[in-house]
Protein backbone atom coordinates (compact mmCIF):
# COMPACT_ATOMS: atom_id res chain seq x y z
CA UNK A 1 109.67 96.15 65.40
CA UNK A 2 109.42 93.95 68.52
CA UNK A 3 108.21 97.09 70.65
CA UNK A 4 105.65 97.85 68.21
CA UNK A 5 104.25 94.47 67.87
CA UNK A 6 104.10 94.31 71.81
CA UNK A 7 102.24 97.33 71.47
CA UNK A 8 99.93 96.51 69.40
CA UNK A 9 99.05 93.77 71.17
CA UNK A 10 97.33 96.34 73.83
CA UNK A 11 94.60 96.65 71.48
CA UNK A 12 94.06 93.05 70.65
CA UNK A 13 92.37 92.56 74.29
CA UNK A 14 88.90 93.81 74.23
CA UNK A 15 89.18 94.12 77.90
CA UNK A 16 92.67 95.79 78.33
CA UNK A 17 91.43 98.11 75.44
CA UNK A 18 88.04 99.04 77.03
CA UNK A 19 90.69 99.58 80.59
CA UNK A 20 92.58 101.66 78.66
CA UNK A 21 90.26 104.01 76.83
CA UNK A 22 88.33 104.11 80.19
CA UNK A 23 91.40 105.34 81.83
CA UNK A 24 92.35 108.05 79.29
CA UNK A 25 88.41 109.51 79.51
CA UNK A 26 88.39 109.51 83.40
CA UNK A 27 91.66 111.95 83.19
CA UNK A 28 90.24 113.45 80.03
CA UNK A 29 86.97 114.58 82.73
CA UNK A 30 89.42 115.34 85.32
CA UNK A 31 91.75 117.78 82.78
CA UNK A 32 88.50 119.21 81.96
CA UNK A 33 87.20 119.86 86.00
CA UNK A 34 90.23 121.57 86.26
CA UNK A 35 89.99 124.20 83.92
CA UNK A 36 86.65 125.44 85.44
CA UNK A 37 87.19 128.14 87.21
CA UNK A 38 84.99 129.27 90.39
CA UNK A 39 82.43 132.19 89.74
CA UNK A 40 83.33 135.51 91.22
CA UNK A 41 86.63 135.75 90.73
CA UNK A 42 89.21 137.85 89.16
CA UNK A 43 91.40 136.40 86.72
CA UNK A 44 94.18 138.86 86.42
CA UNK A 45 94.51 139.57 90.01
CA UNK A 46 94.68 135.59 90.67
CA UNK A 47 97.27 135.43 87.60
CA UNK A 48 99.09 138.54 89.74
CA UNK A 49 99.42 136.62 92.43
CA UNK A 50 101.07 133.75 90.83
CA UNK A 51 103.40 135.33 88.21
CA UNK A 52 104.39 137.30 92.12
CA UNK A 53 104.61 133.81 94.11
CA UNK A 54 106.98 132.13 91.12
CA UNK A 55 108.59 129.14 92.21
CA UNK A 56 107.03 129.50 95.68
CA UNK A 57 105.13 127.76 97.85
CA UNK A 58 101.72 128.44 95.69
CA UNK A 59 103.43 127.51 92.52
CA UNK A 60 104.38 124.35 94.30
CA UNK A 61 101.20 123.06 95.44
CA UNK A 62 99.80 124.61 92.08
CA UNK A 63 101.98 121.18 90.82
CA UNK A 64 99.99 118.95 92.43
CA UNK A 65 96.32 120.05 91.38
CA UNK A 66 97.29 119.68 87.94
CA UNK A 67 97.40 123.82 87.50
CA UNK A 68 93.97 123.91 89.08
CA UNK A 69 95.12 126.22 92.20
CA UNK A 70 96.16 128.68 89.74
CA UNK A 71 93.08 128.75 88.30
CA UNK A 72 90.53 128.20 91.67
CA UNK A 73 89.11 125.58 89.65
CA UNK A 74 86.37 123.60 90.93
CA UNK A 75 88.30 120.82 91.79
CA UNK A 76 91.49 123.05 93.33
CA UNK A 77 92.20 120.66 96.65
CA UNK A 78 92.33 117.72 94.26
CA UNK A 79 93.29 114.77 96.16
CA UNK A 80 94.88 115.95 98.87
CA UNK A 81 92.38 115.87 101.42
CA UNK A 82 91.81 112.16 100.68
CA UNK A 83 95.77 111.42 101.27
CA UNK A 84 95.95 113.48 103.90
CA UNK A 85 92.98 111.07 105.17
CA UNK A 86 94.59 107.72 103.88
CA UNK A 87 97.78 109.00 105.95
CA UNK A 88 96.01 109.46 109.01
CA UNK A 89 94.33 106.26 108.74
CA UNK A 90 97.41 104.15 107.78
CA UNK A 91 99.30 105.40 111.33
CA UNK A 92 96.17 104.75 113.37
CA UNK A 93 96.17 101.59 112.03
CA UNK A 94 99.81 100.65 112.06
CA UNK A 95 100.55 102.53 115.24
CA UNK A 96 97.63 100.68 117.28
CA UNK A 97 96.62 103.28 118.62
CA UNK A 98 92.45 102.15 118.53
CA UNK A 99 91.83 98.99 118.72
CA UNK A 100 88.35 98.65 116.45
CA UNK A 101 91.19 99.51 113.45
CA UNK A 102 92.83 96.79 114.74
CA UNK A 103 90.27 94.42 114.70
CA UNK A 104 89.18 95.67 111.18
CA UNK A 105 92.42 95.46 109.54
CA UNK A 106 92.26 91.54 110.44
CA UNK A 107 88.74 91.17 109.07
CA UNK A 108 90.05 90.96 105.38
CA UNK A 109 88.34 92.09 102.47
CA UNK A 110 85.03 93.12 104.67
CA UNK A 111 87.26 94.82 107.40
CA UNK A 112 89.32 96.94 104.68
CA UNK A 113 85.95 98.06 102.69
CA UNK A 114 85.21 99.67 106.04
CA UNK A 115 88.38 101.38 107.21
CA UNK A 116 87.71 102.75 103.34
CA UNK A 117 84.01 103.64 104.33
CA UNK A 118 85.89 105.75 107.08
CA UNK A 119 88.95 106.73 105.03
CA UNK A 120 86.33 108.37 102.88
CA UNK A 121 84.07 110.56 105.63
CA UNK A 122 87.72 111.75 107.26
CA UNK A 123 88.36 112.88 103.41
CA UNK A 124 85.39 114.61 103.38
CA UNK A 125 85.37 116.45 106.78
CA UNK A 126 89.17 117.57 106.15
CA UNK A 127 88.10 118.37 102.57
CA UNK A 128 85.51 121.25 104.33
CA UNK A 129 88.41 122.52 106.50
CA UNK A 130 90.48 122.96 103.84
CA UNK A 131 88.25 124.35 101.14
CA UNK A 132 87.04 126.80 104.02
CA UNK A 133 90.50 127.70 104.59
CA UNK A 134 91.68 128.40 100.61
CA UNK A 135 88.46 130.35 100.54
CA UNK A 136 89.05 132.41 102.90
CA UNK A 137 92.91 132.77 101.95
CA UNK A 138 92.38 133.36 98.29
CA UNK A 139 89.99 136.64 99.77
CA UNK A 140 92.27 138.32 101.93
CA UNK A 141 95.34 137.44 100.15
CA UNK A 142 97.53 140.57 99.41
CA UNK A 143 97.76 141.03 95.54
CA UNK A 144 100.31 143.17 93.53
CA UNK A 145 98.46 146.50 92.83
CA UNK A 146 95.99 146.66 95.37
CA UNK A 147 93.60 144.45 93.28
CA UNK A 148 91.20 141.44 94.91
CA UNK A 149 90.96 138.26 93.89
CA UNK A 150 87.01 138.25 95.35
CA UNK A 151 85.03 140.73 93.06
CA UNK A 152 82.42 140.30 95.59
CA UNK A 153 83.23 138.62 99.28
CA UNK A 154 80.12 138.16 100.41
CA UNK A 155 78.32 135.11 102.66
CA UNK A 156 76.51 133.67 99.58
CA UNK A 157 80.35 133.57 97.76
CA UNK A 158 81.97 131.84 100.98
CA UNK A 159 78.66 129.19 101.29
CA UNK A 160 78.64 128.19 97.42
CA UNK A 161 82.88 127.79 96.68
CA UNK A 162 83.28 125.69 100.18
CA UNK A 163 80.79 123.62 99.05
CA UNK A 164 81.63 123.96 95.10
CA UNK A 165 85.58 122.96 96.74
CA UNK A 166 84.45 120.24 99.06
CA UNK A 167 82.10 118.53 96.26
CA UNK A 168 84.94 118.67 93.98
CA UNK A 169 87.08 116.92 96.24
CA UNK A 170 84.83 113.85 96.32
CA UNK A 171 84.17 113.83 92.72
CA UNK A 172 88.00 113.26 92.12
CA UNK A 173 87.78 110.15 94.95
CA UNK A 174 85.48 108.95 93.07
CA UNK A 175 86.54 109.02 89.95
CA UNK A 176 89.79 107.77 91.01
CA UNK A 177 88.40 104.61 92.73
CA UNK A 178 86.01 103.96 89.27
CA UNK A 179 90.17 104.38 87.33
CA UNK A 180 91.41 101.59 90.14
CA UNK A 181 88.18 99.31 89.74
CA UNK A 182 88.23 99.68 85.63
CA UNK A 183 91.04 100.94 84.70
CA UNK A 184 95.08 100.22 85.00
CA UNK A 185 96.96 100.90 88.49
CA UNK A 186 96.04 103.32 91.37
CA UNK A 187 93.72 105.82 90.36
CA UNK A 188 94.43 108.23 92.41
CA UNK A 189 98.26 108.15 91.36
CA UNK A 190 97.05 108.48 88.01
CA UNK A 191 95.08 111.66 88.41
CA UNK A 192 98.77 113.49 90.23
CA UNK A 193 100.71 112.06 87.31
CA UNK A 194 98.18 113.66 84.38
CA UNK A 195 98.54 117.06 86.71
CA UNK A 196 102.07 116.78 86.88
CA UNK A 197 102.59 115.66 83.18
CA UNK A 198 100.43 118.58 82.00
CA UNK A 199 102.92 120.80 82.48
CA UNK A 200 105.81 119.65 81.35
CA UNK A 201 105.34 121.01 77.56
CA UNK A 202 104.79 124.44 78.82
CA UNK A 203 107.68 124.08 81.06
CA UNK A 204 109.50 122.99 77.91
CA UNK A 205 108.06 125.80 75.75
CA UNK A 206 109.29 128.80 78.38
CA UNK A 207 112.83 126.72 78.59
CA UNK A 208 112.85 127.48 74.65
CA UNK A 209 111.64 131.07 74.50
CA UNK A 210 114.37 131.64 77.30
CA UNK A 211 117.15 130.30 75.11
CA UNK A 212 115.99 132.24 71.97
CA UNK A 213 115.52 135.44 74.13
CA UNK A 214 119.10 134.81 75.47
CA UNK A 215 118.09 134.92 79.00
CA UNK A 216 119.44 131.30 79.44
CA UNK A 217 122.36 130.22 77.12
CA UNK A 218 122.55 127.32 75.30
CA UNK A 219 125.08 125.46 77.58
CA UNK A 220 122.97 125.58 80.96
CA UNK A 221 119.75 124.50 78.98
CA UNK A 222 121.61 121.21 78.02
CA UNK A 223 123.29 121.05 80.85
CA UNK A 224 119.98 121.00 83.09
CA UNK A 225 118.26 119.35 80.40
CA UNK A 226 121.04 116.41 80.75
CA UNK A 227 120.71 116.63 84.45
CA UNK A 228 117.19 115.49 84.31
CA UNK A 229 117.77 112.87 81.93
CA UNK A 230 120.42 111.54 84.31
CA UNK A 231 118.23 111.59 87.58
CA UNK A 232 115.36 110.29 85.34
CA UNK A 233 117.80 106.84 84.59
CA UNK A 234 118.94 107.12 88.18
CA UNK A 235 115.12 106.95 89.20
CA UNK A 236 114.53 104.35 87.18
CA UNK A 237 117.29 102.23 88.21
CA UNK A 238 116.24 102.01 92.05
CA UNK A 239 112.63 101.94 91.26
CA UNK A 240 113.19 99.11 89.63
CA UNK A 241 116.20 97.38 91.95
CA UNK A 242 115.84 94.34 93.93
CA UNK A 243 117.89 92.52 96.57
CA UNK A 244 117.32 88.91 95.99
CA UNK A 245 117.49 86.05 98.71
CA UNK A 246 118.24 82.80 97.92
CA UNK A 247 114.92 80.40 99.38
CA UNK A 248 115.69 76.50 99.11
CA UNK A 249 112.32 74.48 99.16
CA UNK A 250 113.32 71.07 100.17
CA UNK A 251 111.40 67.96 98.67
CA UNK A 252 108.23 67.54 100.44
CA UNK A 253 105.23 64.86 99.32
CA UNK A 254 101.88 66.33 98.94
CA UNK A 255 99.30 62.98 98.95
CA UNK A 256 100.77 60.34 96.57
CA UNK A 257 103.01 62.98 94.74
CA UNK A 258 106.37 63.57 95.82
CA UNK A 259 108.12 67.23 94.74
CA UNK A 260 111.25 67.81 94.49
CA UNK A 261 113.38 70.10 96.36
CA UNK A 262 113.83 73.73 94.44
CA UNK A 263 115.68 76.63 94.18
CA UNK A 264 113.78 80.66 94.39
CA UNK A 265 114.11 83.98 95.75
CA UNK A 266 112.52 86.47 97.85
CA UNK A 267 112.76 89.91 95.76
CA UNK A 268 112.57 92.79 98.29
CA UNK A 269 112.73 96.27 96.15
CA UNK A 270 115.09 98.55 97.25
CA UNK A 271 112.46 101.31 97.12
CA UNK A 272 109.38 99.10 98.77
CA UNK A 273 107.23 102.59 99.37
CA UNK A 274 107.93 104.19 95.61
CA UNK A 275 106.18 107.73 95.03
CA UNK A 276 103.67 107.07 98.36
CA UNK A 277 106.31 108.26 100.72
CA UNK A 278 107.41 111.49 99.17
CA UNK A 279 103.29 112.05 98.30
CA UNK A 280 102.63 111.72 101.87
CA UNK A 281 105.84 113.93 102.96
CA UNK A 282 104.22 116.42 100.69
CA UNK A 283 100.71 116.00 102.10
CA UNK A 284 102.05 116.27 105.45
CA UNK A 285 103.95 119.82 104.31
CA UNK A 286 100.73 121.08 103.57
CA UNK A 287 98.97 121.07 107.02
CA UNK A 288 100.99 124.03 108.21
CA UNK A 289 99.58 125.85 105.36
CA UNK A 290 96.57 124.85 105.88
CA UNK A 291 95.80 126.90 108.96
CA UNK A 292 97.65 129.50 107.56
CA UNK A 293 95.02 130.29 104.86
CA UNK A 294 92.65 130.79 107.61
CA UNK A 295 94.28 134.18 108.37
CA UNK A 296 96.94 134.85 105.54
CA UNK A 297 97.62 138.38 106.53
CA UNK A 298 98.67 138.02 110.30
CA UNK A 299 101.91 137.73 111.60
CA UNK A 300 102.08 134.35 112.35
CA UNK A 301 100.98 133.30 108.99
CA UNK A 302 102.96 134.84 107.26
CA UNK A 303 105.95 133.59 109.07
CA UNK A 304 104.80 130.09 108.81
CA UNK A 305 103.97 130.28 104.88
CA UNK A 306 107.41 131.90 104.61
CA UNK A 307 109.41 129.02 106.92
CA UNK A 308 107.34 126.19 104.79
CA UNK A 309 107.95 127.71 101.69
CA UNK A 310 109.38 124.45 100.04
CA UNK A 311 112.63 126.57 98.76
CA UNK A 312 113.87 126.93 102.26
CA UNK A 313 116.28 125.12 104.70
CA UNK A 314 113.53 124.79 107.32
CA UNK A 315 111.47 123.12 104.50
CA UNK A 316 114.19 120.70 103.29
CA UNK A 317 114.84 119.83 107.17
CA UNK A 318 111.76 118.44 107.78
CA UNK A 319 110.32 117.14 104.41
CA UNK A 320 113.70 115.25 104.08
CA UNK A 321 113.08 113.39 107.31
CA UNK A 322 109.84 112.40 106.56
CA UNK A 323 110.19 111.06 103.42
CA UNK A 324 112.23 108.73 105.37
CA UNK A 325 110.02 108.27 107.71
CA UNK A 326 106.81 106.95 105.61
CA UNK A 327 109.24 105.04 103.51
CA UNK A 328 109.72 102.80 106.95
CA UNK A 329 106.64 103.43 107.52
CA UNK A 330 104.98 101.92 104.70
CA UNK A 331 107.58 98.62 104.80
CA UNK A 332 106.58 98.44 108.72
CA UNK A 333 102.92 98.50 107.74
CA UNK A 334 103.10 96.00 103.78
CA UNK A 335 105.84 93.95 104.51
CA UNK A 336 105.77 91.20 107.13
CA UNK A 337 109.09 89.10 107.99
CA UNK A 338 107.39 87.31 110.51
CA UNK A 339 104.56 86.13 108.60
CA UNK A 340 106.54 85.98 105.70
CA UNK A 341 109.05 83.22 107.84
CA UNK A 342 106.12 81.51 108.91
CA UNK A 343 104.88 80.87 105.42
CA UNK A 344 108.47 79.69 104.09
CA UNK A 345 108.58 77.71 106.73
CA UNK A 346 105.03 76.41 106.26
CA UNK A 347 106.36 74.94 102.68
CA UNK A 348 109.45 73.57 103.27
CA UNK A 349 111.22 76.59 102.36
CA UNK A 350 114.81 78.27 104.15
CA UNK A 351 117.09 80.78 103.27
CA UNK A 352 120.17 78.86 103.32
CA UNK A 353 122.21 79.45 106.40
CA UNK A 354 119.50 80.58 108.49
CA UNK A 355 117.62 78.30 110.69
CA UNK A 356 113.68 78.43 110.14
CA UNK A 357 111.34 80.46 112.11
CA UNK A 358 112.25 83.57 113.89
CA UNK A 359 116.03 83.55 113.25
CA UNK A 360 114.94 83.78 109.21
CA UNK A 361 112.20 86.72 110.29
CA UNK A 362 115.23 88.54 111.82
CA UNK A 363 117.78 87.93 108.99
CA UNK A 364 114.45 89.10 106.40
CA UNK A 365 114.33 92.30 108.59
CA UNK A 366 117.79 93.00 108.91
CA UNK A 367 117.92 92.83 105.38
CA UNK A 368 115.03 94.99 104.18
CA UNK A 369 115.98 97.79 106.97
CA UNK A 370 119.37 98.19 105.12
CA UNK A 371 118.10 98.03 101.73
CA UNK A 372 115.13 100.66 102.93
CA UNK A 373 117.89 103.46 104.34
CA UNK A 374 119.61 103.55 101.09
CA UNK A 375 116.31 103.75 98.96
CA UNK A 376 114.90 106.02 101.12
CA UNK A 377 118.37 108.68 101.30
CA UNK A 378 118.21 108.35 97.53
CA UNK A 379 114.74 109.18 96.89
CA UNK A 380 114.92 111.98 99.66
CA UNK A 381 118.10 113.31 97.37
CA UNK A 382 116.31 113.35 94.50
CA UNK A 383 113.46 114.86 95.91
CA UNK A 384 115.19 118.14 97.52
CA UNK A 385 118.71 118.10 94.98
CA UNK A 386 116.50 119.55 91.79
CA UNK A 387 115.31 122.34 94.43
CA UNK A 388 118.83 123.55 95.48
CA UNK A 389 119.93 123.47 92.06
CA UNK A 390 116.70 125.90 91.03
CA UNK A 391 118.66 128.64 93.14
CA UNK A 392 121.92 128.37 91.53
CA UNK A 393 120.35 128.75 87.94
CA UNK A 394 118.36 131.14 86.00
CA UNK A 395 115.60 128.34 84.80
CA UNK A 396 112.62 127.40 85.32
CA UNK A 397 112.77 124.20 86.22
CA UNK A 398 109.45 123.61 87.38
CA UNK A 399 109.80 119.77 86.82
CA UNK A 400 111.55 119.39 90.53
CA UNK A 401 112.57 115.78 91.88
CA UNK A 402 109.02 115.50 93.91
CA UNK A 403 107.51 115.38 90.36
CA UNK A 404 109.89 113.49 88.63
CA UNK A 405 109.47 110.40 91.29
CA UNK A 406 105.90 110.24 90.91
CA UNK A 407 105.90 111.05 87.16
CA UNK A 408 108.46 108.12 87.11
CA UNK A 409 106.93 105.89 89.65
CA UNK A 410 103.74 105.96 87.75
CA UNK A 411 105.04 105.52 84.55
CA UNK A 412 106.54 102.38 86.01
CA UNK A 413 103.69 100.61 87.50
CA UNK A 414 101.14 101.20 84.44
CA UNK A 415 103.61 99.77 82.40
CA UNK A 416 104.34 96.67 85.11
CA UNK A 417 100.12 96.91 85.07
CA UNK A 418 100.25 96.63 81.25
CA UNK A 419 102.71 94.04 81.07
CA UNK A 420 100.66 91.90 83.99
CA UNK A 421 97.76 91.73 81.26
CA UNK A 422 99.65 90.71 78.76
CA UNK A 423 101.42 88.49 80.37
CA UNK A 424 98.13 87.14 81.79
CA UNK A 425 96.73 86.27 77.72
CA UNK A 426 99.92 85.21 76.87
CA UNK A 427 101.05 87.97 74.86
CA UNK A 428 104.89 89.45 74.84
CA UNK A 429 105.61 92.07 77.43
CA UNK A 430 106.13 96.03 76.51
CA UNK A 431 109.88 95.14 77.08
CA UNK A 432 110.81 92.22 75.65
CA UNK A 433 113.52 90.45 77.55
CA UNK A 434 113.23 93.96 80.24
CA UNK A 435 110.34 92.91 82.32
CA UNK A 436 109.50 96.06 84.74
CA UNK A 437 109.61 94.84 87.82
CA UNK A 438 106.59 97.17 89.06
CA UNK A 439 104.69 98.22 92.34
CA UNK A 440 101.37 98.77 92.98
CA UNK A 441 101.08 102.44 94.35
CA UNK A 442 97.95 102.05 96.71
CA UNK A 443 96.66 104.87 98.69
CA UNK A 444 93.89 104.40 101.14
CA UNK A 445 93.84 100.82 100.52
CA UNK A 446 92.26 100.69 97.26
């Protein structure tokens, strides 16, 4: 009764409401991009070629345009090239490697609407390399049965999908910057959770017709289907875990006032990146192919769409690593310790034990570099473990670990979002007594 009152009170905020239903047309527009397919081409040969590539590298990346690849919708890259941007930004800037980035990233809120100015023309110029290499891939690409994809691969057809591809791209930017500026959370993260979600009740459906045909018993179908219930809990658990350090403010008088000494915390989350490291491993997994498409049928593309086919060891090797990676990456570049020190000791605040200053930016450090390895092995388990199992079992268990972090993750922060609001107007949170303890998943500094 409590959850439905809390609720309820969603509605009861004109402006949370009008968020909301803002939020739920953007994605209904973006579900609807997707299912427009590019003119000239041929719908059972590009079905052919994905019923042939099951569970393979297509059908992967197929996850993460919401099912548009497997149509060559207009809006097939999807956000991609605008992550793939963000990435490339985020190291130049972290790394220090030009120094105007430098000086930008200290400007504030002026210097950050720039470095998204730029963010934005990168997106587009990788967005025209990559829509001019699926082009040219989905054209040469070898089909079951001799058939072609391209009725008719002629200039005019390359010109107007590059272009078609490339707009597309920018529309979904755009749209997913109006979802952060009016709506609930990241944008962006929003639009890869409704692909992702979209498929699950398909994925259900063919689990179903498999049981009933008796080409999967009954046993491994709850067994799986218990499986992903566990990791989901398991998921949910370190998303949401915190090591807490002790901070003791001692009394300090501001003016004529004189406040007492107090007691707080410092929460550092066990997994401080979320979904944005395992999105950016998987953005990062996608260059290779990339150039590939360029030239599918040579040699060397096929060896390297074979070697990154995201079933295979040489896949796991390297995507594991960098999901570790950008998870360090992303605490190097958000979190602070020496700042952070400097503020606490700014106020009269120490963690008890530590001396003030850099011995408390070191302990901080220390601390959060632990706390990162374990969140980031975890989240790197989860990510490849539903992959490996795949091969051992007859099902179709095209909900993997990639997509159940970011499914997950993003289910988490709307809700933290949600609860912020209500919170904010004094209403009960979603979870009474269970406050999510959420993270703002922010790509390309939005």
């Amino acid at each position: 009764m409590e959850q439905t009152s809390s609720l309820g009170n969603i509605f009861k905020i004109p402006d949370l409401k009008k968020r909301i239903l803002f939020v739920l047309g953007a994605l209904a527009v973006y579900r609807l991009g997707a299912a427009i397919p590019i003119p000239g081409i041929n719908g059972d040969a590009l079905r052919s070629l994905f019923e042939a590539n099951r569970n393979g590298i297509l059908d992967f990346l197929d996850i993460f345009s919401g099912g548009a690849l497997g149509k060559f919708s207009v809006l097939s890259l999807g956000v991609m090239p605008y992550i793939n941007a963000s990435i490339i930004m985020s190291l130049l800037t972290g790394a220090h490697v030009i120094p105007a980035l430098d000086r930008l990233s200290k400007e504030g809120e002026l210097g950050r609407r720039k470095i998204n100015q730029i963010t934005r023309v990168f997106a587009l110029l990788l967005a025209c390399v990559q829509s001019t290499g699926l082009t040219m891939a989905m054209s040469k690409m070898p089909i079951p049965g001799g058939a072609s994809i391209v009725i008719d691969p002629n200039f005019m057809f390359y010109f107007t999908t590059v272009l078609t591809l490339t707009t597309g791209t920018m529309f979904v930017m755009w749209l997913g910057e109006q979802m952060t500026e009016r709506g609930i959370g990241n944008g962006i993260s929003m639009i890869i959770f409704a692909g992702i979600a979209d498929r699950i009740p398909a994925g259900i459906s063919q689990l179903v017709s498999l049981v009933s045909a008796e080409e999967v018993s009954i046993l491994t179908a709850l067994t799986v289907t218990a499986i992903v219930l566990i990791v989901v809990a398991c998921v949910v658990w370190v998303e949401t875990a915190q090591r807490r350090i002790p901070v003791q403010y001692a009394k300090r008088q501001v003016g004529n006032k004189v406040y007492s000494g107090t007691q707080s915390y410092l929460p550092i989350k066990v997994d401080q990146s979320g979904v944005i490291a395992v999105i950016f491993a998987v953005s990062i997994m996608s260059v290779p192919l990339t150039l590939a498409q360029f030239n599918p049928n040579a040699a060397w593309a096929t060896k390297i769409m074979d070697a990154f086919n995201h079933n295979t060891l040489v896949y796991e090797c390297i995507y594991v690593p960098l999901i570790i990676f950008f998870c360090y990456f992303y605490n190097s570049v958000s979190f602070n310790p020496k700042e952070l020190s400097e503020n606490m000791k700014k106020w009269g605040g120490f963690i008890p034990g530590i001396r003030p200053g850099e011995p408390t930016a070191t302990y901080i450090e220390f601390v959060l570099n632990r706390i990162t390895l374990g969140g980031a092995l975890f989240v790197a388990a989860i990510a490849v473990l539903p992959d490996m199992m795949r091969k051992y079992t007859n099902v179709p268990f095209y909900f993997g670990g990639t997509s159940l972090l970011i499914v997950v993750g993003v289910a988490l922060d709307t809700i933290s979002q949600l609860e912020a609001h209500l919170v904010m107007r004094n209403y009960e949170p979603l979870m009474k007594g269970h406050r999510i303890k959420g993270r703002w998943f922010n790509v390309g500094g939005n």
